[in-house]
C-alpha atoms as a PDB file:
ATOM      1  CA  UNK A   1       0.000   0.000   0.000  1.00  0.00           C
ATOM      2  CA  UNK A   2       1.227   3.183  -0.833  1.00  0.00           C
ATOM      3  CA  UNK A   3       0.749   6.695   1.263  1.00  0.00           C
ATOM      4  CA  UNK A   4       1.835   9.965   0.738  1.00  0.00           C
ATOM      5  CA  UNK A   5       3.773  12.359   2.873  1.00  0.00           C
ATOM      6  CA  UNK A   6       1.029  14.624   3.486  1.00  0.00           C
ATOM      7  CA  UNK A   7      -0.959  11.522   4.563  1.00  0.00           C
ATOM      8  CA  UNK A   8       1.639   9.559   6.925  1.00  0.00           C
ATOM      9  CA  UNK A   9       2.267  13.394   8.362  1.00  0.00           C
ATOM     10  CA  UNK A  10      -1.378  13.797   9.482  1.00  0.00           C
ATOM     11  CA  UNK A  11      -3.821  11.013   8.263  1.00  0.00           C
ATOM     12  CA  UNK A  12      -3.671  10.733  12.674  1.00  0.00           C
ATOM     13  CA  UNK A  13      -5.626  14.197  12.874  1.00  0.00           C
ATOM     14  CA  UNK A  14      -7.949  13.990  10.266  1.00  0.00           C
ATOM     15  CA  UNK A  15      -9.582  10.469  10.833  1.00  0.00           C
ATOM     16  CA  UNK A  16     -11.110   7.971  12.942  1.00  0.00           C
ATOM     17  CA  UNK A  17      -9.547   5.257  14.556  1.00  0.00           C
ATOM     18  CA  UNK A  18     -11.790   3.314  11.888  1.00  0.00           C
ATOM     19  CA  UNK A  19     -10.058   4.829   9.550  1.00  0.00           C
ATOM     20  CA  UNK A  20     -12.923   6.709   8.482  1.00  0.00           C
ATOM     21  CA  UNK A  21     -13.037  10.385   7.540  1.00  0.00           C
ATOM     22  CA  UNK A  22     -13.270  12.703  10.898  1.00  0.00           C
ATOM     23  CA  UNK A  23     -15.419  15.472   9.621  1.00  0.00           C
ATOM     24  CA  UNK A  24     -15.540  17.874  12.864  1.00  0.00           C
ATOM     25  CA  UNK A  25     -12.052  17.903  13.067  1.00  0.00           C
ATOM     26  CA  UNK A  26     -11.781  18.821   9.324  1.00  0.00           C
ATOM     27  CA  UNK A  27     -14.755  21.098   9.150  1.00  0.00           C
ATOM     28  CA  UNK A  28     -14.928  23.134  12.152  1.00  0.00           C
ATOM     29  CA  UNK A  29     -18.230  25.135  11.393  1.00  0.00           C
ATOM     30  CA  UNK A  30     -20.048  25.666   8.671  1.00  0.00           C
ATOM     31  CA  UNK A  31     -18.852  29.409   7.853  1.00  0.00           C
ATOM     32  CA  UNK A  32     -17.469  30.025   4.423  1.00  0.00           C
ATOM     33  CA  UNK A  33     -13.813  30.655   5.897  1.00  0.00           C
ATOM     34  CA  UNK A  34     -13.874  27.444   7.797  1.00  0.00           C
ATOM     35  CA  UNK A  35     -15.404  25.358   4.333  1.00  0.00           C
ATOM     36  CA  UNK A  36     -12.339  26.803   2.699  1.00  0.00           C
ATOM     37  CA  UNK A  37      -9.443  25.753   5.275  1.00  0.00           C
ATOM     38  CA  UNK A  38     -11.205  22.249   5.606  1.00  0.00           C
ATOM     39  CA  UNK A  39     -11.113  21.945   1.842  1.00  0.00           C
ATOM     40  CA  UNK A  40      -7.278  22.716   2.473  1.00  0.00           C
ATOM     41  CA  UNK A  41      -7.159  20.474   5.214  1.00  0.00           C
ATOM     42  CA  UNK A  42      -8.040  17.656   3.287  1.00  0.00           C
ATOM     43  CA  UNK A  43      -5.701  18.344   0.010  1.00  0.00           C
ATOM     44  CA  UNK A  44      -2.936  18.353   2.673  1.00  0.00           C
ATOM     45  CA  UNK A  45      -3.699  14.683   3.037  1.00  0.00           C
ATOM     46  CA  UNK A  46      -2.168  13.977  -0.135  1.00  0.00           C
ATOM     47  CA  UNK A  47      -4.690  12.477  -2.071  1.00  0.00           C
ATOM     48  CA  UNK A  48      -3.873  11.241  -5.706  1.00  0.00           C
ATOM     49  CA  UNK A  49      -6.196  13.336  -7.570  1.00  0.00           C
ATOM     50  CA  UNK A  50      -4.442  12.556 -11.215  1.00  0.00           C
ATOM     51  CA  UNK A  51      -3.706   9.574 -13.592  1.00  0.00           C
ATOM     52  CA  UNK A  52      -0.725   7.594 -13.161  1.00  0.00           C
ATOM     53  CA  UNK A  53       1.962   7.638 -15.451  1.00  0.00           C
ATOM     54  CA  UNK A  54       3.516   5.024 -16.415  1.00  0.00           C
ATOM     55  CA  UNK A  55       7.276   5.010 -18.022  1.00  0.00           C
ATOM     56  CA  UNK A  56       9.208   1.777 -17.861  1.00  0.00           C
ATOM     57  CA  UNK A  57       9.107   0.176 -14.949  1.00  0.00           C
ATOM     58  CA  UNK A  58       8.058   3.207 -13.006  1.00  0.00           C
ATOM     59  CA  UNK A  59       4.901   4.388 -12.268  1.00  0.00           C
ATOM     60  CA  UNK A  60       4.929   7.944 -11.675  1.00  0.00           C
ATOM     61  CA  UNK A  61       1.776   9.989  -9.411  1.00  0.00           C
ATOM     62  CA  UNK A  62       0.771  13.857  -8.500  1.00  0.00           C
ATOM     63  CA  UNK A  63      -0.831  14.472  -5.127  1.00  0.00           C
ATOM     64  CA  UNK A  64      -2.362  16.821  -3.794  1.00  0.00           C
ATOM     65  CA  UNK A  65      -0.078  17.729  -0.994  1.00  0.00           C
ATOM     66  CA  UNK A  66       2.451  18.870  -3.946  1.00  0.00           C
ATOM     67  CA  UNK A  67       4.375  16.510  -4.370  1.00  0.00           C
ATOM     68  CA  UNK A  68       5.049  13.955  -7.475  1.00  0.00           C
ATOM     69  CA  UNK A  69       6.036  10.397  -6.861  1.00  0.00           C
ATOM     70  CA  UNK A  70       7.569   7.824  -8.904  1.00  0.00           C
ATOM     71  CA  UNK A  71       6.777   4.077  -7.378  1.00  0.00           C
ATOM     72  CA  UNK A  72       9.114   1.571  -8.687  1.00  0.00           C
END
């Protein structure tokens, strides 16, 4: 199983110990400003939001914590 950085760094903080999404601690009201750093919140997790590439032997991912990994 792969993870990403942004997801080993704080997958802890941001979910369950079911592993399940932990939406109060993402979301911490419903105001517009608090939508918009919860939205951040959860791109810091490092989800793979693009295709793979694949060049050789290499397969090669974007996430959304900015960073672009190349599984071997």
């Amino acid at each position: 199983m792969f993870e990403s950085d942004g997801s080993k760094a704080k997958a802890a903080t941001y979910t369950k110990a079911d592993g399940t999404p932990n939406i109060e601690a993402m979301y911490r009201t419903d105001f517009y400003d608090d939508v918009v750093l919860g939205v951040n919140r959860i791109m810091e997790l490092g989800a793979i939001l693009s295709s793979p590439v694949v060049a050789g032997e290499t397969v090669y991912v974007a996430s959304a914590d900015g960073n672009l990994y190349a599984i071997k």
